[in-house]
N, C-alpha and C. Protein backbone atom coordinates (compact mmCIF):
# COMPACT_ATOMS: atom_id res chain seq x y z
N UNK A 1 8.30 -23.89 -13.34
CA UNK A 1 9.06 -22.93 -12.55
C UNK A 1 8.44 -21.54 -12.75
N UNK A 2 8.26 -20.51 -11.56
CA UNK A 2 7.66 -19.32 -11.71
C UNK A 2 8.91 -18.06 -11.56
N UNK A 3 8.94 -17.35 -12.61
CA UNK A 3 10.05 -16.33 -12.17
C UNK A 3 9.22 -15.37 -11.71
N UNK A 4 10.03 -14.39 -10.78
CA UNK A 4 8.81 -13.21 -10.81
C UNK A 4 10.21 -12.20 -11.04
N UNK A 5 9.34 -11.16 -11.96
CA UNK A 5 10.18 -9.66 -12.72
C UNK A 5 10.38 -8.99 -11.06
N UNK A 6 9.27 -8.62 -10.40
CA UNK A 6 9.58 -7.99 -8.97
C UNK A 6 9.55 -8.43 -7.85
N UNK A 7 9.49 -8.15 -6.86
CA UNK A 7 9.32 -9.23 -5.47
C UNK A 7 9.10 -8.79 -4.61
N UNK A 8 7.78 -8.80 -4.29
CA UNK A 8 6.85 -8.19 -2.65
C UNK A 8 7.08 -9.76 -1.47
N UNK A 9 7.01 -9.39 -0.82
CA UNK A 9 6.28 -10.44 0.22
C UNK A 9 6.20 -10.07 1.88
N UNK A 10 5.73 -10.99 2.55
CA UNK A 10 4.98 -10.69 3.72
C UNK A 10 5.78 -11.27 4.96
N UNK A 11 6.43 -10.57 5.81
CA UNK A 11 7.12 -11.28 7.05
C UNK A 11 6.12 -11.51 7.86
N UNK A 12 6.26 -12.65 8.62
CA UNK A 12 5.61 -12.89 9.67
C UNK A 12 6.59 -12.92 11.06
N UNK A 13 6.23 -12.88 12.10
CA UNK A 13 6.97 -13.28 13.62
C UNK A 13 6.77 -14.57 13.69
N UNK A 14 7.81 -14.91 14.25
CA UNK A 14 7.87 -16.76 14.31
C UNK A 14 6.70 -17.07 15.61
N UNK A 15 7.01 -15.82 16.37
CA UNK A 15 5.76 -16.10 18.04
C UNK A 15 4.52 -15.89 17.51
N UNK A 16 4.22 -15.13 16.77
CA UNK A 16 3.01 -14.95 16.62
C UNK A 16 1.75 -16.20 15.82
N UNK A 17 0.98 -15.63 16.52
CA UNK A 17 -0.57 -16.47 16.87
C UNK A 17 -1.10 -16.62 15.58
N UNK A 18 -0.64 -16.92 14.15
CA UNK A 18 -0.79 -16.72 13.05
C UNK A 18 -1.24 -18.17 12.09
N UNK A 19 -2.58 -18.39 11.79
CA UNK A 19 -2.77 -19.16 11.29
C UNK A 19 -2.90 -18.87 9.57
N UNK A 20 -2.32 -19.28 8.50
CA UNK A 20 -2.46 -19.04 7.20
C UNK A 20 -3.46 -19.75 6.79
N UNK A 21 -4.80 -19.13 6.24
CA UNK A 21 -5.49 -19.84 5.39
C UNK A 21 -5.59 -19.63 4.01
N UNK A 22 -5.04 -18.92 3.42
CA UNK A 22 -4.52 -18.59 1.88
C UNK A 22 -3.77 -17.61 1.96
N UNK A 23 -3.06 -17.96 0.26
CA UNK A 23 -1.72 -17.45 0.00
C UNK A 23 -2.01 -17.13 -1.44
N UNK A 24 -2.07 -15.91 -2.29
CA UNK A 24 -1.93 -16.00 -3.58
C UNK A 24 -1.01 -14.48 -3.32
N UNK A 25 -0.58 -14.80 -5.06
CA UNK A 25 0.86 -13.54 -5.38
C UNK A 25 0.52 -13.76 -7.22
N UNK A 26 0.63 -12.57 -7.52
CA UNK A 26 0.79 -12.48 -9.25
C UNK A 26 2.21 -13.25 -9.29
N UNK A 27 1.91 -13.74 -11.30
CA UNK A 27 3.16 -14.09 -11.62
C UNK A 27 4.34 -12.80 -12.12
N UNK A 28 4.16 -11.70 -11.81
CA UNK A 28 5.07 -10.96 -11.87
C UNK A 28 5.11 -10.05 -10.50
N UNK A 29 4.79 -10.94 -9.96
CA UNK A 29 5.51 -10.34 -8.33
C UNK A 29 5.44 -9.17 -7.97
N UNK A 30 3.81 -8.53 -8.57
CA UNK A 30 3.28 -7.13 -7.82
C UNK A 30 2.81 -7.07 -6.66
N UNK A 31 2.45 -8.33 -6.48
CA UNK A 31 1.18 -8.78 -4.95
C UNK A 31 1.80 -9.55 -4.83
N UNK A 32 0.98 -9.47 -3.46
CA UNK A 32 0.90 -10.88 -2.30
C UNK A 32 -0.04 -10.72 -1.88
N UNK A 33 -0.92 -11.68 -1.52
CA UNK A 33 -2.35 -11.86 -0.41
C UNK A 33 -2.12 -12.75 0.66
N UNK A 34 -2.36 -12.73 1.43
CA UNK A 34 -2.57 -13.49 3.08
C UNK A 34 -3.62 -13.39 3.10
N UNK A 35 -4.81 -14.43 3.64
CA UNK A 35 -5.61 -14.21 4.44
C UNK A 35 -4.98 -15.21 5.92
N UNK A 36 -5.53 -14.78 6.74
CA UNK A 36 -4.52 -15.36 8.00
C UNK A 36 -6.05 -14.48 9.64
N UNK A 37 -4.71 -15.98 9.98
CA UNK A 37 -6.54 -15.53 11.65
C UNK A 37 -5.07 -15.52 12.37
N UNK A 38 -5.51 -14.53 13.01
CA UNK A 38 -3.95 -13.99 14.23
C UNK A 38 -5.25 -13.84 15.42
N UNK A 39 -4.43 -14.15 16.34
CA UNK A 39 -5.24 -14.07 17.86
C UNK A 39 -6.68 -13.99 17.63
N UNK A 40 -7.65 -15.26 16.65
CA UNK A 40 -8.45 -15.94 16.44
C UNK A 40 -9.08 -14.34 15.45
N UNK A 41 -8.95 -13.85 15.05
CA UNK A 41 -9.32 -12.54 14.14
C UNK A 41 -9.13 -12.46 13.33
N UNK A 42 -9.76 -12.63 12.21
CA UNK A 42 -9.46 -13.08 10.42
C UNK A 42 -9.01 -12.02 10.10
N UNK A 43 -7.56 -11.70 9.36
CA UNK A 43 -7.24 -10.69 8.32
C UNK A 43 -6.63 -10.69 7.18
N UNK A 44 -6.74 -9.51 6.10
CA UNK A 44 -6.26 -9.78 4.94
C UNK A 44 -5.25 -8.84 4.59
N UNK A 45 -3.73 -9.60 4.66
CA UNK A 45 -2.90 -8.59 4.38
C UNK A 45 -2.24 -8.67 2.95
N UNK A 46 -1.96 -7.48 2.41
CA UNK A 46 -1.80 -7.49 1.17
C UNK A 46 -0.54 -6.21 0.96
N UNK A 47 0.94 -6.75 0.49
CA UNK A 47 2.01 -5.79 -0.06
C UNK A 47 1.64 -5.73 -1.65
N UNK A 48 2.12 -4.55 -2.31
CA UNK A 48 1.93 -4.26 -3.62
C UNK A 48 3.01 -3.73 -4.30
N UNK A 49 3.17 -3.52 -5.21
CA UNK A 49 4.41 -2.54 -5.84
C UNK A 49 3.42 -2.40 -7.88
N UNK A 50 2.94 -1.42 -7.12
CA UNK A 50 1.95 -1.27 -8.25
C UNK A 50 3.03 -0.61 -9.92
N UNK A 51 2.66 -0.41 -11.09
CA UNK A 51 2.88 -0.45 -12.25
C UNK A 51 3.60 1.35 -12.30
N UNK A 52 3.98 1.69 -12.75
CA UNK A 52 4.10 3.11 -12.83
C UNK A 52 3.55 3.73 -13.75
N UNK A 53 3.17 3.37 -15.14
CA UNK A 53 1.78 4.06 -15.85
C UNK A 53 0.73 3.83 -15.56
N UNK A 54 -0.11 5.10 -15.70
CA UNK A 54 -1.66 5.06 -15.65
C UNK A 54 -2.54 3.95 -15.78
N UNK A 55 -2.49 3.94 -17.32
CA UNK A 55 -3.15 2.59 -17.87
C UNK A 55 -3.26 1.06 -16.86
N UNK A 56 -1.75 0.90 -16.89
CA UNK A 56 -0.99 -0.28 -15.99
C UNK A 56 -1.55 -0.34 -14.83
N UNK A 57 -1.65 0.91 -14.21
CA UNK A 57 -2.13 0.80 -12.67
C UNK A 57 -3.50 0.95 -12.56
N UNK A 58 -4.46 1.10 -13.19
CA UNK A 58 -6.08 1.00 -13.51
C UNK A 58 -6.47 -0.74 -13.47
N UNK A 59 -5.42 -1.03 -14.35
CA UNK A 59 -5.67 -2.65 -14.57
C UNK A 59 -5.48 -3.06 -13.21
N UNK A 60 -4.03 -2.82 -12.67
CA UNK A 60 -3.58 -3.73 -11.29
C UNK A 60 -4.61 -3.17 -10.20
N UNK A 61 -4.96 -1.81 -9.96
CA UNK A 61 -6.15 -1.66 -9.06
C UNK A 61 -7.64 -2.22 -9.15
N UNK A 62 -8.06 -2.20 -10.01
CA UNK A 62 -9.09 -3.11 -10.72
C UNK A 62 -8.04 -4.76 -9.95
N UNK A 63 -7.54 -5.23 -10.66
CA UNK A 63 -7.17 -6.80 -9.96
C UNK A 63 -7.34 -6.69 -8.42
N UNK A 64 -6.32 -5.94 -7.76
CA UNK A 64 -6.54 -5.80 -6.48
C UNK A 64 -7.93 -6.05 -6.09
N UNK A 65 -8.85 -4.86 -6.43
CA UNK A 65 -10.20 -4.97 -5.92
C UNK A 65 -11.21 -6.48 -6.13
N UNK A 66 -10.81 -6.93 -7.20
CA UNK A 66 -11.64 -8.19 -7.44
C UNK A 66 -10.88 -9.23 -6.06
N UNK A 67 -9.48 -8.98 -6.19
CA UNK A 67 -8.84 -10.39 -5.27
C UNK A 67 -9.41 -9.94 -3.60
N UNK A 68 -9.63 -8.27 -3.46
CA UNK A 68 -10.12 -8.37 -2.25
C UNK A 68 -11.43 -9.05 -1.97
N UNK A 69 -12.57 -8.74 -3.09
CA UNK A 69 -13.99 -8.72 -2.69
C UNK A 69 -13.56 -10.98 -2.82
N UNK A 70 -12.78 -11.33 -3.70
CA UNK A 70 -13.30 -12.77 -3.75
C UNK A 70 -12.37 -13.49 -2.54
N UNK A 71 -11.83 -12.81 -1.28
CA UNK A 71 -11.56 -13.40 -0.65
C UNK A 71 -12.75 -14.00 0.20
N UNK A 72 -12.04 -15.32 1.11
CA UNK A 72 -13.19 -16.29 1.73
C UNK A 72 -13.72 -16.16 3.45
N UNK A 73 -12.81 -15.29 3.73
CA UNK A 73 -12.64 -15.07 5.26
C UNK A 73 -13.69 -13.77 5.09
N UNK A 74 -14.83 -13.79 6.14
CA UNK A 74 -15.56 -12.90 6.48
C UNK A 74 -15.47 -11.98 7.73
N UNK A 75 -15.55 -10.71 7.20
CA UNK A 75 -15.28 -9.58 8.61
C UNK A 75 -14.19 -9.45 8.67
N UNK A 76 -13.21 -9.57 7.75
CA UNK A 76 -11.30 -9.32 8.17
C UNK A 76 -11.49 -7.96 8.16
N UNK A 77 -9.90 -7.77 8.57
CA UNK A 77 -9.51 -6.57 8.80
C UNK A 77 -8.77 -6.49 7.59
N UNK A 78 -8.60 -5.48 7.30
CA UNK A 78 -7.15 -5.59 5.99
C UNK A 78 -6.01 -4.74 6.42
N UNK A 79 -4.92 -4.85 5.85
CA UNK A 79 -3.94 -3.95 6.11
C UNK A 79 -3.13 -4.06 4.52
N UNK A 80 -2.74 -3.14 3.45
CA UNK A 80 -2.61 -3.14 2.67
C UNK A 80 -1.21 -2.00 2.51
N UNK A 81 0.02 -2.49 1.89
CA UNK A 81 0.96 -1.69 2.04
C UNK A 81 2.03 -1.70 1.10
N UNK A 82 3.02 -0.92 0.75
CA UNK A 82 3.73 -0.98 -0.17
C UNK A 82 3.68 0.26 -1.53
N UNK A 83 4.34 0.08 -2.21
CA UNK A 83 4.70 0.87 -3.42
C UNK A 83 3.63 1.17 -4.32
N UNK A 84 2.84 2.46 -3.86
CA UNK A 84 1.48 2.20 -4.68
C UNK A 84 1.69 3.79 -6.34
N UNK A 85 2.92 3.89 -6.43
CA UNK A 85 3.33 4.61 -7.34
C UNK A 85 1.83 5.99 -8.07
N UNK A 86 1.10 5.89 -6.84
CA UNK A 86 0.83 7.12 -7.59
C UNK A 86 0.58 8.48 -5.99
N UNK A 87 -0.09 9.60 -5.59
CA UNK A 87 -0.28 10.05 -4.33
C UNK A 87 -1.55 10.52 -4.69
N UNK A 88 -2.29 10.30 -3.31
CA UNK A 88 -3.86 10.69 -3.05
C UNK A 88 -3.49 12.60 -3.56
N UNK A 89 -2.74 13.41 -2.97
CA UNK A 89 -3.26 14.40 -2.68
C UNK A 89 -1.78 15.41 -3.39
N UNK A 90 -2.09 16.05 -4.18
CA UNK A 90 -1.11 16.48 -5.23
C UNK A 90 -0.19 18.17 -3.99
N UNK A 91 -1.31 18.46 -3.60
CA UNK A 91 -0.45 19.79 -2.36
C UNK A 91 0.09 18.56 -1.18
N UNK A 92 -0.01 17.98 -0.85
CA UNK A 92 0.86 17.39 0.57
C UNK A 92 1.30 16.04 0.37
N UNK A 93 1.18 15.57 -0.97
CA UNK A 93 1.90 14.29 -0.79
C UNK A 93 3.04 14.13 -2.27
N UNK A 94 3.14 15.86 -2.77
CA UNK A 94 4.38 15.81 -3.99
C UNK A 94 4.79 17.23 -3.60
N UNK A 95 5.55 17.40 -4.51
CA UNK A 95 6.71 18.67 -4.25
C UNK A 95 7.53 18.53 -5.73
N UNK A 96 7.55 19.60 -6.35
CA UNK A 96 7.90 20.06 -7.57
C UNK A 96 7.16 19.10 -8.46
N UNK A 97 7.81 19.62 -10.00
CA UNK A 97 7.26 18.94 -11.10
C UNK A 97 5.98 19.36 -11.28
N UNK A 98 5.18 18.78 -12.38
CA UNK A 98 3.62 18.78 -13.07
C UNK A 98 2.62 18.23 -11.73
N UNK A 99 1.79 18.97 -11.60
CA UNK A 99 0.43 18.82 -10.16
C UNK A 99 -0.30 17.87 -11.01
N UNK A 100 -0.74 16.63 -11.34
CA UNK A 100 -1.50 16.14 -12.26
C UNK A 100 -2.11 14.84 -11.45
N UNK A 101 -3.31 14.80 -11.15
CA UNK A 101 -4.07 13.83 -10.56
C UNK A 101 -4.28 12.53 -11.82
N UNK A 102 -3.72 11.34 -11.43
CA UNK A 102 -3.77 10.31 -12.63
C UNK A 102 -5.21 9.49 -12.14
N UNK A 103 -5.57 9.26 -13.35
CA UNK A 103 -6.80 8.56 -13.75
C UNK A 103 -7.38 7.39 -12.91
N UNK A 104 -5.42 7.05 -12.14
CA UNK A 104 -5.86 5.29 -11.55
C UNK A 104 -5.57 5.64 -10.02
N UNK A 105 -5.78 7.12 -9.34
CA UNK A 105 -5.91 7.11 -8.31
C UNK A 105 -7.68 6.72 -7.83
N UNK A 106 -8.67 7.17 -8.76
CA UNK A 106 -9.81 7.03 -8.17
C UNK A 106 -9.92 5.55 -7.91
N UNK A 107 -9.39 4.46 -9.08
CA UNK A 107 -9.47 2.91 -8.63
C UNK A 107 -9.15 2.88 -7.02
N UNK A 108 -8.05 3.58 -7.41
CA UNK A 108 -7.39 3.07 -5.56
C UNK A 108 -8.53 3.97 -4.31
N UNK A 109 -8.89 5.01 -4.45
CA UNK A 109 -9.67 5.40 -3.84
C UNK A 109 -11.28 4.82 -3.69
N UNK A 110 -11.93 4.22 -4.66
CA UNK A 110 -12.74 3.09 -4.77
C UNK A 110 -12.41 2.04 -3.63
N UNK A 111 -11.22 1.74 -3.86
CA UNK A 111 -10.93 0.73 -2.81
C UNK A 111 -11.41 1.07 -1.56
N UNK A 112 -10.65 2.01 -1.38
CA UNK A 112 -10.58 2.56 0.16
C UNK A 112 -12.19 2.57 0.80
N UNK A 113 -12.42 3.24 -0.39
CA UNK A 113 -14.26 3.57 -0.21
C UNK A 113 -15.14 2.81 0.35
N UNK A 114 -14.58 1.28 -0.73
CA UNK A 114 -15.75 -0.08 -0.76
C UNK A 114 -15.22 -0.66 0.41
N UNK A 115 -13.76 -0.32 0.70
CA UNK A 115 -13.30 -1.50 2.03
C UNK A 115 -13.26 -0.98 3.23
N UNK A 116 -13.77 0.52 3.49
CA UNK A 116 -13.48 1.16 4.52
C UNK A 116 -11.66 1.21 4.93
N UNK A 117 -11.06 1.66 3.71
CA UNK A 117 -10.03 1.57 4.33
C UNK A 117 -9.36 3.66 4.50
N UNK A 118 -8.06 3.06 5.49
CA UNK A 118 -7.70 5.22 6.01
C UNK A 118 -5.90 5.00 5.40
N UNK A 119 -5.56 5.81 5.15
CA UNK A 119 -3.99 5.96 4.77
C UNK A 119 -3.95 6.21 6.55
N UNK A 120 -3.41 5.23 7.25
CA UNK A 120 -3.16 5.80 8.65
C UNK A 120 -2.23 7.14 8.67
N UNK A 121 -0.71 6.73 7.99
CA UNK A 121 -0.06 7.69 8.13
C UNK A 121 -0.59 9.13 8.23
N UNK A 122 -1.39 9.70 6.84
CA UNK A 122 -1.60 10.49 6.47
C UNK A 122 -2.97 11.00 7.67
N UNK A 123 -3.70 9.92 8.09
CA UNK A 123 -4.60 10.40 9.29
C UNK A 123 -3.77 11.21 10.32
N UNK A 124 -2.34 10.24 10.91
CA UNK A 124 -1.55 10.53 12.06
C UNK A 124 -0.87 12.50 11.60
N UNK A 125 -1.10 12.38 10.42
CA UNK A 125 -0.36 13.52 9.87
C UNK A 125 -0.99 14.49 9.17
N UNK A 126 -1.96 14.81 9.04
CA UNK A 126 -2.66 15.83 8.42
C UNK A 126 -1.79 16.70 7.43
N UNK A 127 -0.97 17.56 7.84
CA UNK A 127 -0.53 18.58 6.70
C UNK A 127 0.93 18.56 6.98
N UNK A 128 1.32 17.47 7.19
CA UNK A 128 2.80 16.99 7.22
C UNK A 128 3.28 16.69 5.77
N UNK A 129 4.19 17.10 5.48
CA UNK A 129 4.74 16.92 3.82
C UNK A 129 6.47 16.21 3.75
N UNK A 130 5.83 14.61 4.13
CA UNK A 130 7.44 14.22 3.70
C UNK A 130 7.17 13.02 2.71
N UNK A 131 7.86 12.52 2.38
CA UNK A 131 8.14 11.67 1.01
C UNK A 131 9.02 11.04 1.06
N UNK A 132 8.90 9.60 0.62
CA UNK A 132 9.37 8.17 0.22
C UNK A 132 10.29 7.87 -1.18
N UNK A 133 9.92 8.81 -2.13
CA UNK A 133 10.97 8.90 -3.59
C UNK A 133 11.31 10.34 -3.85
N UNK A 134 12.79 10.45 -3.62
CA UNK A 134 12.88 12.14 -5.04
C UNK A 134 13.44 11.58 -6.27
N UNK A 135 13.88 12.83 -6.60
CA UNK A 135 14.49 12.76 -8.06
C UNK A 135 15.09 13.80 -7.73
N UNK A 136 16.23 13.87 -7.87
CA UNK A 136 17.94 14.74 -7.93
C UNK A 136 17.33 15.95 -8.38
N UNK A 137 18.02 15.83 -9.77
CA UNK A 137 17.78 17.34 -10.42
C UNK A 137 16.88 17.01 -11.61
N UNK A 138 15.43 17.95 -12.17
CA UNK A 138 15.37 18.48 -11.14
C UNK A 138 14.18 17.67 -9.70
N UNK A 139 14.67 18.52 -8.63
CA UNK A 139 13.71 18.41 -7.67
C UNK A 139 12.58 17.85 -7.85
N UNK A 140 12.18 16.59 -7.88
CA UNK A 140 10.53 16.09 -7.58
C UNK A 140 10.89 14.95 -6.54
N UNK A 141 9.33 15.45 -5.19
CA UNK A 141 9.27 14.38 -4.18
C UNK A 141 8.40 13.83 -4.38
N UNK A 142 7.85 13.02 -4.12
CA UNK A 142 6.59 11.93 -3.86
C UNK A 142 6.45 11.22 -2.39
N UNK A 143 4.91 10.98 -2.23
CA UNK A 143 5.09 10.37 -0.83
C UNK A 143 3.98 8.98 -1.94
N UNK A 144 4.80 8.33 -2.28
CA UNK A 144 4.52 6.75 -2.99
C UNK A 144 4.27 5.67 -2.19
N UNK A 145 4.95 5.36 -1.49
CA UNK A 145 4.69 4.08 -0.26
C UNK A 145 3.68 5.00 0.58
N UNK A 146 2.90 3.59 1.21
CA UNK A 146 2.14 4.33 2.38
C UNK A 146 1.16 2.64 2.87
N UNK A 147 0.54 2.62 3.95
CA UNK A 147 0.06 1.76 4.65
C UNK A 147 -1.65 2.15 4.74
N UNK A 148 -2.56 1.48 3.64
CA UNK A 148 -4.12 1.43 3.72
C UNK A 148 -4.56 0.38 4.87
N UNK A 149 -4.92 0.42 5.73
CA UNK A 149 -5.23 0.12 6.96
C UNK A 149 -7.09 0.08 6.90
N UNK A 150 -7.69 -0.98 7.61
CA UNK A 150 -9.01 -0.97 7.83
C UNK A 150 -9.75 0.06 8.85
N UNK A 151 -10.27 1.03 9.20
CA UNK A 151 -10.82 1.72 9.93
C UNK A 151 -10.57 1.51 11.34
N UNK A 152 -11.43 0.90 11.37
CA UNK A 152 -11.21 -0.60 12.70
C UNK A 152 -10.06 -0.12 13.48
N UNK A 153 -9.02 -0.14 12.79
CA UNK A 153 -7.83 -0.61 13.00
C UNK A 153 -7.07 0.46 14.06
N UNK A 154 -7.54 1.67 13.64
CA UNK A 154 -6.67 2.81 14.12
C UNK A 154 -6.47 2.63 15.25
N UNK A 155 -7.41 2.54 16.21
CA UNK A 155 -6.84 2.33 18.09
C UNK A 155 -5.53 1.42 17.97
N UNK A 156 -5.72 0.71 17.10
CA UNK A 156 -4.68 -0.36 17.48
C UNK A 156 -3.05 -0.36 16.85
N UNK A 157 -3.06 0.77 15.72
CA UNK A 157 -2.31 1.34 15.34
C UNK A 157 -0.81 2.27 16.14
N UNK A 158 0.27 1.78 17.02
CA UNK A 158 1.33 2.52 17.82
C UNK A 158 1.88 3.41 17.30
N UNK A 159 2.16 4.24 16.40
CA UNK A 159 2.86 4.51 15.71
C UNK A 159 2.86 4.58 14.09
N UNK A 160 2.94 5.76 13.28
CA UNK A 160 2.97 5.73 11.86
C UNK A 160 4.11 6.34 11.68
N UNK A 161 5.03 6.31 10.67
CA UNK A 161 6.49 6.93 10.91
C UNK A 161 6.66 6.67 9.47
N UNK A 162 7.35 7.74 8.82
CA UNK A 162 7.84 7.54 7.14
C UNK A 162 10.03 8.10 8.05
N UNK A 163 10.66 7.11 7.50
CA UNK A 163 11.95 7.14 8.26
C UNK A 163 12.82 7.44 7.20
N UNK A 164 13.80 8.22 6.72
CA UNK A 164 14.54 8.53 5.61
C UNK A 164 14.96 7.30 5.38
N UNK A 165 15.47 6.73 4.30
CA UNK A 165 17.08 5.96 3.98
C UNK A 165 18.04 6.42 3.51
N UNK A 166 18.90 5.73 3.37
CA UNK A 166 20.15 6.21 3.58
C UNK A 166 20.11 7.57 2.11
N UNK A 167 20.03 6.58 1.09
CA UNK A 167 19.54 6.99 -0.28
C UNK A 167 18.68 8.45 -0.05
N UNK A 168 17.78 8.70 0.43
CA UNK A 168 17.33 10.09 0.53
C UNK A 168 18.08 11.17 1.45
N UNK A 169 18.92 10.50 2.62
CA UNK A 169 19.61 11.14 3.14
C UNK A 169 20.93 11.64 2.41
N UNK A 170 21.31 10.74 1.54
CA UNK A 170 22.41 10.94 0.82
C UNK A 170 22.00 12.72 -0.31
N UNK A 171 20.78 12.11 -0.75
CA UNK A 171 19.81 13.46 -1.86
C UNK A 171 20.05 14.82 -1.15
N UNK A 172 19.85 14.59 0.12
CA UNK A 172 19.27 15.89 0.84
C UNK A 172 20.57 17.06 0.60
């Protein structure tokens, strides 16, 4: 029996043109991997809910990167999304608290590098400053979630949208 401590996973549309050719997920339920051919076009989608220390998240970005490069499908697209607990860019993607660039953003930026991948949002948004986590008192925002997308991809991209919940609406 597998427990998992957290729990990512991947919806699919029941219509859609979606063939699964692998499936892996850690046993503590940080990941998920798909590789999958949708309207005959190999891609690799991947949710995360990465570690919240440094250290922790060096290791899980490092994993990430190996599970991308040893996937089997050639020429995918990726789309990569979810809770990546740290922000590229300390002026437009936090608000209050310590400005401190952590150690295990360059892993994740490596990524981006080696896979050609774009934070769409943050493309669609240049010097837009909203955020996905606060903290009450005092005041700290973060923009933590966000959607790494393959280059490729952007034409095909409708829409990037960060939408309050209730929970931040309640903060405000």
């Amino acid at each position: 029996m597998v427990s998992f401590l957290y729990g990512v996973l991947i919806l699919v549309r029941d219509h859609l043109d979606f063939k699964l050719q692998s499936f892996k997920a850690d046993v503590e339920g940080r990941f998920i991997l798909l590789e999958a051919i949708i309207q005959e076009t190999p891609f690799l989608f991947i949710n995360i809910y990465a570690p919240n220390k440094c250290a922790e998240q060096c290791e899980f970005f490092k994993t990430i990167a190996e599970e991308i490069k040893s996937c089997a499908l050639a020429d995918y697209s990726i789309v990569v999304g979810g809770d990546f607990n740290v922000i590229f860019d300390q002026d437009i993607d936090g608000s209050g608290g310590v400005k401190k660039k952590k150690d295990s953003v360059k892993y994740l930026e490596d990524i981006c590098l080696d896979q050609d991948l774009v934070d769409i949002w943050r493309i669609r948004n240049p010097i837009d400053m909203r955020f996905t986590w606060r903290q009450k008192s005092p005041i700290i925002q973060r923009r933590l979630e966000f959607w790494l997308i393959s280059d490729a991809l952007q034409e095909d991209v409708e829409a990037a949208d960060i939408i309050p919940s209730l929970n931040q609406i309640i903060l405000q």
